[in-house]
Structure formats: C-alpha cells, structure tokens
N, C-alpha and C. Protein backbone atom coordinates (compact mmCIF):
# COMPACT_ATOMS: atom_id res chain seq x y z
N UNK A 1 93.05 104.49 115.15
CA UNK A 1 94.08 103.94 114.27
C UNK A 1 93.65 102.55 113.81
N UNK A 2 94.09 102.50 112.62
CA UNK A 2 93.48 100.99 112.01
C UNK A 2 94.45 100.19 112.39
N UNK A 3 94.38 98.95 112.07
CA UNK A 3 95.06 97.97 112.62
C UNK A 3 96.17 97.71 111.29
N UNK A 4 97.40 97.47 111.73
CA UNK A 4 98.56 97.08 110.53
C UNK A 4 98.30 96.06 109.38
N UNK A 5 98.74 96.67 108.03
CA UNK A 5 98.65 94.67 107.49
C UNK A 5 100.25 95.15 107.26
N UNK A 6 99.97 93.82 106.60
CA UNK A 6 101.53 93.54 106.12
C UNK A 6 101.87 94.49 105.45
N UNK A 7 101.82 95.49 104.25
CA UNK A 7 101.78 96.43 103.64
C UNK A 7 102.16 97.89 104.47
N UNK A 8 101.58 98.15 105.27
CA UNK A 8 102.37 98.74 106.39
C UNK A 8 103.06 98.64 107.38
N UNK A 9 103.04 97.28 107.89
CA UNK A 9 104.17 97.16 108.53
C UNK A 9 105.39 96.83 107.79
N UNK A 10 105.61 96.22 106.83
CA UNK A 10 106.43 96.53 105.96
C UNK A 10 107.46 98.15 105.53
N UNK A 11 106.67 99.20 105.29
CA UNK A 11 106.86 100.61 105.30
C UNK A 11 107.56 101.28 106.24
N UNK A 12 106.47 100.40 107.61
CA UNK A 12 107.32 101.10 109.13
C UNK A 12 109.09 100.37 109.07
N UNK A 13 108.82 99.20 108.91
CA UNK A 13 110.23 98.42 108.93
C UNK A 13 111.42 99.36 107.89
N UNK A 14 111.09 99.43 106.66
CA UNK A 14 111.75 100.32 105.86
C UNK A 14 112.34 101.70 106.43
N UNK A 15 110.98 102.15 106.78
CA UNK A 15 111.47 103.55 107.63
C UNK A 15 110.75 104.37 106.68
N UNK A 16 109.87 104.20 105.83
CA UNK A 16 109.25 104.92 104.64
C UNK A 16 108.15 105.66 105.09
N UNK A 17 107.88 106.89 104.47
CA UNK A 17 106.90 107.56 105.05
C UNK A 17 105.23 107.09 104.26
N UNK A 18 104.38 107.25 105.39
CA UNK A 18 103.22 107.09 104.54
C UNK A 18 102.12 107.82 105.18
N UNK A 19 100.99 108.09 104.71
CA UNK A 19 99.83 108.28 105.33
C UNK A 19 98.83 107.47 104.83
N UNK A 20 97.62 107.50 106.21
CA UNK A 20 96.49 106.36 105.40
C UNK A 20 95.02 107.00 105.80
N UNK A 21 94.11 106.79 104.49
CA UNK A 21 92.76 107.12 104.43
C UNK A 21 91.87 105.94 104.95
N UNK A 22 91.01 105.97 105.67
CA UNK A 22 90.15 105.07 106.16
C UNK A 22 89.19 105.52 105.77
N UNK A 23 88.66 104.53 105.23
CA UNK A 23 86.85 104.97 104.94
C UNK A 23 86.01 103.65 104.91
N UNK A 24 84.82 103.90 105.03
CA UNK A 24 83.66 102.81 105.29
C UNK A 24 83.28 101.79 103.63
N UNK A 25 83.31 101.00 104.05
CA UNK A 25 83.10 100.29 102.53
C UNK A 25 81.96 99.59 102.56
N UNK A 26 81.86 98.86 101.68
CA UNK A 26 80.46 98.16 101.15
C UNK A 26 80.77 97.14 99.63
N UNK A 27 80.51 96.06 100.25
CA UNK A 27 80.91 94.72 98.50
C UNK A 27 80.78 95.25 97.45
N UNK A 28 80.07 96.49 96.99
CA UNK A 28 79.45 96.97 96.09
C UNK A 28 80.30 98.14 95.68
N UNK A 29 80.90 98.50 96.61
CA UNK A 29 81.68 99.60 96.45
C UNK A 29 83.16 99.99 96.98
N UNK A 30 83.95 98.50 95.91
CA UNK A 30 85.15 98.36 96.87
C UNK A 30 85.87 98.58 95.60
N UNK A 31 85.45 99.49 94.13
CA UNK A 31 86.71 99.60 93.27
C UNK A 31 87.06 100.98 93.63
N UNK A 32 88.04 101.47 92.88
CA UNK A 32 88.91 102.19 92.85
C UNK A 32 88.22 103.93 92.58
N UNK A 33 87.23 103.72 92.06
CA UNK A 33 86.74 105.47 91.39
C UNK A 33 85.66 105.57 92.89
N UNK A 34 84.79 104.52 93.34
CA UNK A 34 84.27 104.80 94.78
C UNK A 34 84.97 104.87 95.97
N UNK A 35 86.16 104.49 96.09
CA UNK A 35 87.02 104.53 96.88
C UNK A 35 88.09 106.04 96.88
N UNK A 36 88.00 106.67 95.48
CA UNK A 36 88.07 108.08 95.74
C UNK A 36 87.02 108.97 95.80
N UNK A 37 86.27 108.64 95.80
CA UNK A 37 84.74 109.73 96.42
C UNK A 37 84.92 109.56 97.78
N UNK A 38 85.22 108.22 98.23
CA UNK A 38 85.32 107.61 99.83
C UNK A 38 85.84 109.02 100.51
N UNK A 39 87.56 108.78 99.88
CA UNK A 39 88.35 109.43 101.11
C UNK A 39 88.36 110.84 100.14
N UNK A 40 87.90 111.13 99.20
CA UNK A 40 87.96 112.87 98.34
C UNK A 40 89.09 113.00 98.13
N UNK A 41 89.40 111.85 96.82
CA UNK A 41 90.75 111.71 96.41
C UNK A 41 90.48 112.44 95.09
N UNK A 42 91.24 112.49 93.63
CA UNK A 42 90.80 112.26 92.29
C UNK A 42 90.56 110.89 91.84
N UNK A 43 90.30 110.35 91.48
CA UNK A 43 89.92 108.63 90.41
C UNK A 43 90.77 108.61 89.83
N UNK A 44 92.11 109.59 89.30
CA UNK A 44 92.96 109.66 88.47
C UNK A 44 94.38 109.09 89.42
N UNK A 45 94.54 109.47 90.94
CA UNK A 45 95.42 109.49 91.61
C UNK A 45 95.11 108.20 92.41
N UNK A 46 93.73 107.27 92.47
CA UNK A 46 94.04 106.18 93.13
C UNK A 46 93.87 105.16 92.57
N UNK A 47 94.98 104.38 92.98
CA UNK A 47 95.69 103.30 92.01
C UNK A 47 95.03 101.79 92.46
N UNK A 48 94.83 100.99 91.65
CA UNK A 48 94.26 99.88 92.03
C UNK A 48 95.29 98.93 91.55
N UNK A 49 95.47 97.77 92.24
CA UNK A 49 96.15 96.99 91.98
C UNK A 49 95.61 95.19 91.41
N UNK A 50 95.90 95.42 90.03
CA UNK A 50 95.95 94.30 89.00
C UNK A 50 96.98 93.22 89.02
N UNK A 51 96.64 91.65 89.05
CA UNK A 51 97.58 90.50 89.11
C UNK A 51 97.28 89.74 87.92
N UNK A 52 98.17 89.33 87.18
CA UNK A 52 97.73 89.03 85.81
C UNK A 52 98.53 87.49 85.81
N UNK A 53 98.36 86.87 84.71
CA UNK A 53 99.55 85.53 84.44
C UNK A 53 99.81 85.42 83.08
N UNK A 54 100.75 84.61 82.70
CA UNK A 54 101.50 84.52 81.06
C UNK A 54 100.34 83.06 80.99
N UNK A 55 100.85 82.48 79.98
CA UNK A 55 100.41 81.17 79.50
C UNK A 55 101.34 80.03 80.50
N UNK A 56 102.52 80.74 80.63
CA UNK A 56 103.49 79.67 81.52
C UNK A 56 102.89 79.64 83.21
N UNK A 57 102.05 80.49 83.49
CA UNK A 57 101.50 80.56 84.70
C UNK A 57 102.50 81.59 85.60
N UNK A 58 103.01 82.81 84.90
CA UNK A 58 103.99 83.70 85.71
C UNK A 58 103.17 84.74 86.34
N UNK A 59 103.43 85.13 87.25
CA UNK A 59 102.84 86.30 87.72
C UNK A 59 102.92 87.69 88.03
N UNK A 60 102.24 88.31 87.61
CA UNK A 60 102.82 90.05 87.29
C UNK A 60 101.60 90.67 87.69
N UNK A 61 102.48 92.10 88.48
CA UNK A 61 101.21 93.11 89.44
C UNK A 61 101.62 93.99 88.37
N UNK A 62 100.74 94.76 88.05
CA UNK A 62 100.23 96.39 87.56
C UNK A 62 99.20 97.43 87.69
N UNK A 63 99.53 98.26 88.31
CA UNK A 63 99.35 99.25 89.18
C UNK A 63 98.84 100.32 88.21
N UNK A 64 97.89 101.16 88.31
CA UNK A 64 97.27 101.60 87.32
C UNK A 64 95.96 102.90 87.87
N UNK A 65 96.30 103.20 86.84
CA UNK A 65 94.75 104.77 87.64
C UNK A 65 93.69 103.87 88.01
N UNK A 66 92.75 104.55 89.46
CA UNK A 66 91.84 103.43 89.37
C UNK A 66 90.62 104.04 88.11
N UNK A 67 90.33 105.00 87.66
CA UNK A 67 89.57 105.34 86.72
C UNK A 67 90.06 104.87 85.26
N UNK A 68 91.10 104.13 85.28
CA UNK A 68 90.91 103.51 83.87
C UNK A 68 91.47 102.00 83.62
N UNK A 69 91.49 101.53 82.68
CA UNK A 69 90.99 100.17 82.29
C UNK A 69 92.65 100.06 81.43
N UNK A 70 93.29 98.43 82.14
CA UNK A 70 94.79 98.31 81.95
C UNK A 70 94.52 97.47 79.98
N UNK A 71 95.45 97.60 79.43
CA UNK A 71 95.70 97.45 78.30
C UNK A 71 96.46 96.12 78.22
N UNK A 72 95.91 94.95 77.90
CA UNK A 72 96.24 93.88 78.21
C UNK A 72 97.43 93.82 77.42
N UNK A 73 97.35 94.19 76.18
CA UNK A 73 98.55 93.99 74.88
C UNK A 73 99.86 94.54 75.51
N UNK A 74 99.71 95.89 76.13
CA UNK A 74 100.49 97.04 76.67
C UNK A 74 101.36 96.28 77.90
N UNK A 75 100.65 95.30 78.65
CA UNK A 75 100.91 95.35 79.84
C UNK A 75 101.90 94.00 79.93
N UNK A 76 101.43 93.36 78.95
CA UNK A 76 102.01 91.87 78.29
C UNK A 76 103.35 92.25 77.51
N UNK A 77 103.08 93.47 76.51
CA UNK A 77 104.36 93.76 76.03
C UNK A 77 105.30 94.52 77.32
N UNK A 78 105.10 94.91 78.00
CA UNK A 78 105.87 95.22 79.03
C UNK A 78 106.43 94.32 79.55
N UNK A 79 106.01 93.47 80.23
CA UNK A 79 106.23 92.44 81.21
C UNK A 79 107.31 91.34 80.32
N UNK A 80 107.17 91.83 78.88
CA UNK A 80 108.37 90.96 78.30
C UNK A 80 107.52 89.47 77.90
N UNK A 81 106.28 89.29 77.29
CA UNK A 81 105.34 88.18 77.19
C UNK A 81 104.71 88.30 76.19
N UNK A 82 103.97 87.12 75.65
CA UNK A 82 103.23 87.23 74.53
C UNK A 82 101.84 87.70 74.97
N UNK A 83 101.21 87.05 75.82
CA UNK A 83 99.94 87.27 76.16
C UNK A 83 99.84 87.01 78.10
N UNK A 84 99.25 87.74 78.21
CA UNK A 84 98.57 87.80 79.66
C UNK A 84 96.86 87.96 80.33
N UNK A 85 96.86 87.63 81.12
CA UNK A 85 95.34 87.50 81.86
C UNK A 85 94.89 87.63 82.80
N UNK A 86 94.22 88.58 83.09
CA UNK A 86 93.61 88.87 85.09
C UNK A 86 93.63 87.56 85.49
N UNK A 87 94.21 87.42 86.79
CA UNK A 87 93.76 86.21 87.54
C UNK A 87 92.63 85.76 88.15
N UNK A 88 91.94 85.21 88.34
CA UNK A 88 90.16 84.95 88.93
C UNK A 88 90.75 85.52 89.87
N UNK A 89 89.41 85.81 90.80
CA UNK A 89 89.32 86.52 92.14
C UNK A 89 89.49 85.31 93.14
N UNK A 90 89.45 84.23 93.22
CA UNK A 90 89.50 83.25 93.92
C UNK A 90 90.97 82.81 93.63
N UNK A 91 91.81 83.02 92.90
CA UNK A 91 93.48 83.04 92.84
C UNK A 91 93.81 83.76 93.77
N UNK A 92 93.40 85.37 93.89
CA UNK A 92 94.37 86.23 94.51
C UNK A 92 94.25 86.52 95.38
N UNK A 93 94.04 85.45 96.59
CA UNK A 93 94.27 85.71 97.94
C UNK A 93 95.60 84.02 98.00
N UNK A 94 95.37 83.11 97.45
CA UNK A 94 96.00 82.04 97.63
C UNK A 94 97.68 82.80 97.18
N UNK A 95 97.70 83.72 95.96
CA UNK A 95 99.22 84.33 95.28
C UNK A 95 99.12 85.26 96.20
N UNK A 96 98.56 86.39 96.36
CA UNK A 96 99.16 87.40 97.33
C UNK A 96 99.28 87.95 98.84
N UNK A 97 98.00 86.55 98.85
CA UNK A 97 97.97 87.02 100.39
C UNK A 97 96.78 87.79 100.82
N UNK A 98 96.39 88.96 99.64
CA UNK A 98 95.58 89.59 99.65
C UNK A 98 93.51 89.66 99.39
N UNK A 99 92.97 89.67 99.36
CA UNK A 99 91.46 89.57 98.90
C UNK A 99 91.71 91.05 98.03
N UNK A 100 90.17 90.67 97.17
CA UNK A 100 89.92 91.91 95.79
C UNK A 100 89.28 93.08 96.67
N UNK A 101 89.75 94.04 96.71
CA UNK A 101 89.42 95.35 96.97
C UNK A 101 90.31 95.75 98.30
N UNK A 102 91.13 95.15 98.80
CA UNK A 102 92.25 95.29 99.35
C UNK A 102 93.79 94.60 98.98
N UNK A 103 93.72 94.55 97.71
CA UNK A 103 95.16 94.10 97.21
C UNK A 103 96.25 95.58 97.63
N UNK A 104 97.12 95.55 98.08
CA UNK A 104 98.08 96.35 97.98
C UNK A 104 99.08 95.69 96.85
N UNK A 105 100.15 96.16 96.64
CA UNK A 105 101.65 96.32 95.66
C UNK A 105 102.61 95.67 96.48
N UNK A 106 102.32 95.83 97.53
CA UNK A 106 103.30 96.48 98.77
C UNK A 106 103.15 95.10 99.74
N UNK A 107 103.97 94.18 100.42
CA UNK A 107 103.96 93.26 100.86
C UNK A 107 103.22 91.76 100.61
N UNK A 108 103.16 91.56 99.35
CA UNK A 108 102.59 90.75 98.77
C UNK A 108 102.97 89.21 99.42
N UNK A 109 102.89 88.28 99.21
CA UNK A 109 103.28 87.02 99.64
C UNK A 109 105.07 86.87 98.86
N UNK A 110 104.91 86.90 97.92
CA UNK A 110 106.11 86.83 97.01
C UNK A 110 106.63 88.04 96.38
N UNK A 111 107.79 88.24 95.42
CA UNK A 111 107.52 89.33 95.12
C UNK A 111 107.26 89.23 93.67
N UNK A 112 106.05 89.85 92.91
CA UNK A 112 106.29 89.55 91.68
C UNK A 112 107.02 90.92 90.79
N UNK A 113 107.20 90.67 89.55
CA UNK A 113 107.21 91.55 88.67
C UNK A 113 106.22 92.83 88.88
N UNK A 114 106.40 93.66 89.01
CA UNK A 114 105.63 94.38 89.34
C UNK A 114 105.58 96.26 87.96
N UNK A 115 105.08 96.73 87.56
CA UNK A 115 104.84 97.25 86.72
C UNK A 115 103.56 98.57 87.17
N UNK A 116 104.02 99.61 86.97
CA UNK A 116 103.37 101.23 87.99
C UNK A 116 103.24 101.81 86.64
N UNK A 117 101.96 102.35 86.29
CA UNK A 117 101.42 103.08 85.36
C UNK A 117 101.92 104.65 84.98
N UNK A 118 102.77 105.15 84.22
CA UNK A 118 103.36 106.21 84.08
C UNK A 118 103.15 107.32 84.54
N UNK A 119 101.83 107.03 85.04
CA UNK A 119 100.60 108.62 85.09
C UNK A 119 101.07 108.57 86.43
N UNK A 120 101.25 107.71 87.34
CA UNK A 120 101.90 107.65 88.82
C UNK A 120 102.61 109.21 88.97
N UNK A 121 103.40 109.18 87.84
CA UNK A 121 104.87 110.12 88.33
C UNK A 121 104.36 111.30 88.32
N UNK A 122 103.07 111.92 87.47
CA UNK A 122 102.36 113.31 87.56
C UNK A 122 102.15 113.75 89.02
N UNK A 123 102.03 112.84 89.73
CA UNK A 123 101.39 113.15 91.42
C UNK A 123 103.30 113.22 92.03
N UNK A 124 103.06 113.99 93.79
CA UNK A 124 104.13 113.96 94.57
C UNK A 124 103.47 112.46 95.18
N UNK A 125 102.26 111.94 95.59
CA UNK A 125 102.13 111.14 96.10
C UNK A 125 100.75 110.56 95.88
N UNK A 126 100.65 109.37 95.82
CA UNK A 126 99.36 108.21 95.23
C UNK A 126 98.45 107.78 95.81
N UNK A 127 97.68 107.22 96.11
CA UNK A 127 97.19 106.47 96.63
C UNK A 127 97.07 105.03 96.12
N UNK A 128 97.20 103.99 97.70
CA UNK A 128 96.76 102.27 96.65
C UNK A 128 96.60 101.67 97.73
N UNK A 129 96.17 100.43 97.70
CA UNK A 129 95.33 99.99 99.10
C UNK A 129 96.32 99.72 99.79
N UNK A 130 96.47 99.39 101.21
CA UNK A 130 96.75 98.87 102.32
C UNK A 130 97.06 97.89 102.65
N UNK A 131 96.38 96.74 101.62
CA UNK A 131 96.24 95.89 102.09
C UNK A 131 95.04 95.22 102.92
N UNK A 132 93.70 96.26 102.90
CA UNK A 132 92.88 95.73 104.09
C UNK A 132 91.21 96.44 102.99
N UNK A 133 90.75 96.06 103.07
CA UNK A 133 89.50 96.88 102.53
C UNK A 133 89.44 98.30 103.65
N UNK A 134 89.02 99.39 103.01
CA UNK A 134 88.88 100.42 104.06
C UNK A 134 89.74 100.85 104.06
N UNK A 135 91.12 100.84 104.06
CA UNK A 135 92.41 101.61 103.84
C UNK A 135 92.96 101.61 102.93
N UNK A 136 93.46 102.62 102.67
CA UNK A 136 94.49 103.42 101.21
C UNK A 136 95.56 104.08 102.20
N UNK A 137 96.56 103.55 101.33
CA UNK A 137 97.79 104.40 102.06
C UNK A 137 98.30 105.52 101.47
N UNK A 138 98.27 106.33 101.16
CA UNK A 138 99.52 107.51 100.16
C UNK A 138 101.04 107.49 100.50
N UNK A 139 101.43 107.34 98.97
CA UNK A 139 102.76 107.26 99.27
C UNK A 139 103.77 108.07 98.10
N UNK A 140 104.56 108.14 97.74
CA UNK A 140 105.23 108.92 96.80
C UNK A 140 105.58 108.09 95.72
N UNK A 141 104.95 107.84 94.30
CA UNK A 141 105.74 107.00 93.17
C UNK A 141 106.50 106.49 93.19
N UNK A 142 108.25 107.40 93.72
CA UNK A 142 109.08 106.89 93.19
C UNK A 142 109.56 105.86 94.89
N UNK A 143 109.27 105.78 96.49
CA UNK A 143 108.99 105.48 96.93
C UNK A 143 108.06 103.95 96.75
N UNK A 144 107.07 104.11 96.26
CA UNK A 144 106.72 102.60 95.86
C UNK A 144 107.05 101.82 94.74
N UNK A 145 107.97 102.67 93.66
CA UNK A 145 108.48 101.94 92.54
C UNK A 145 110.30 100.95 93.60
N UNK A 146 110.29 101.69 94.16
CA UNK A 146 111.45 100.99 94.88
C UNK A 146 111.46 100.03 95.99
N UNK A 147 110.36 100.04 96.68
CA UNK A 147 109.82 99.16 97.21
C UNK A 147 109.47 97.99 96.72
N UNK A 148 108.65 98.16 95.66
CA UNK A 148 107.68 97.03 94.70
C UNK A 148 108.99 96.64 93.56
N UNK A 149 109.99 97.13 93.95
CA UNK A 149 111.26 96.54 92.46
C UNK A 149 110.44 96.98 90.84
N UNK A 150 109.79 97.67 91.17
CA UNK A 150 108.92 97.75 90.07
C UNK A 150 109.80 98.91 88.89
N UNK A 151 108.72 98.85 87.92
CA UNK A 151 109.12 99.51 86.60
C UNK A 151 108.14 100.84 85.82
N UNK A 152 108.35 102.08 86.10
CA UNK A 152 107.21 103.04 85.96
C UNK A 152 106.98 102.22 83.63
N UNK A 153 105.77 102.28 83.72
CA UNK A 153 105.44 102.01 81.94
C UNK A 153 104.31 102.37 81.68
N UNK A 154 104.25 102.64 80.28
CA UNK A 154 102.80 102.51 79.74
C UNK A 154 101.59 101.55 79.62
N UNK A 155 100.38 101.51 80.32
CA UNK A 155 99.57 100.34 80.68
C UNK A 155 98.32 100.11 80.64
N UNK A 156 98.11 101.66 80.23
CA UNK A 156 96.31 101.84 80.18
C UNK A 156 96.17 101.57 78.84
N UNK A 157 94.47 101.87 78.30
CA UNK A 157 93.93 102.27 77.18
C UNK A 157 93.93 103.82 77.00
C-alpha cells in the first residue's frame, strides 16, 4: 500500500470511494499519455491536472484528457476571464501544495475554481493523480466534480 497524500486522505474523510494505480516513474515520463501505458489505462481517460492565472493573478485548475492539449481561449472563457496562463512549474508547489506530475484536483492547498473537461462524463470512472508521482487514483466524474466544487465544460482543442 502506498502511503496517503492529502488527496486521499481527504476521500477517506468524505467517505468517497476510490481506487489507486501505482506504477514506477521516471522525470521523463511523468505526463499523462505515459502514465496510461504505466497502469494500461486509455490516454483518453487519464486526466492531468492544469493550474492557470488571469492577469489579476487568480487561480484556476482544469482537468482535462491527458492526451490532449487545454484551449487557453476555451478555458479563460469558462472561468469567466479575458485571458489566462499555465503557471511556471516552480509556482505550483508554493499554490497547491503539489509538484508537476503529481498535481491532484483533489486536496489542493486552497480551493480554487476548478473546471473538469466534458469528455470526463463519457467514463463511469477517471483517472487523475494522487497527489504523489506514481499514483493515480480512479474515481467517478460526477464524484470529483463535487468534491473539487468544480464545473464539467468545454476545454480542449
């Protein structure tokens, strides 16, 4: 058994069901389409998690297939903004708590705005990190849209 992050212990506290994939990683191979070869997921069903900011410095997660590429215009007009921007990788452990290739949705430091890619709802259940490099948790869409206060939308290209 792997060891808890916040992201699952969070879940247990809820009472929410989950399961989790462990697999071996490598710096090189910590996005989202190698991470379903990892655990013999689809690339379509595991979700990677994106932290973006406005010009005012706001912050917004979006959650997204890991096989495709978020739509900045899309994701900005969602979020109710003119323009938005990935955060450096050296931001998003100071905002979420988290490091890049183990961001979860799911127990973040704060909570932000949070925003789940439509294609989510095709699956009974997802995959998205843990929180930890090496773990993916599966969980059910509508389950992490309620968790994350989030908003199922359109977000890809």
């Amino acid at each position: 058994m792997t060891a808890k992050t916040n992201a699952l212990r969070l879940l247990d506290k809820l009472n929410v069901g989950y399961e989790t994939a462990v697999y071996e990683f490598s710096e090189d191979e910590i996005d989202a389409v190698s991470v379903a070869r990892k655990i013999g997921a689809e690339p379509e069903r595991v979700f990677k998690t994106l932290v973006a900011k406005n010009e005012s410095g706001d912050i917004f997660v979006f959650v997204i297939p890991g096989n495709c590429e978020i739509d900045l215009k899309k994701a900005a007009s969602t979020a109710g903004v003119k323009k938005i921007e990935l955060v450096k990788v050296k931001e998003l452990q100071p905002l979420t708590g988290y490091i890049r290739g183990g961001c979860s949705p799911i127990g973040m430091k704060k909570q932000y705005a949070t925003f789940i890619d439509e294609t989510a709802q095709m699956w009974d259940k997802i995959y998205v990190s843990a929180g930890a490099r090496g773990v993916q948790l599966l969980i059910s869409p509508e389950n992490l849209r309620e968790i994350t206060n989030a908003e199922f939308s359109e977000l890809i290209k």
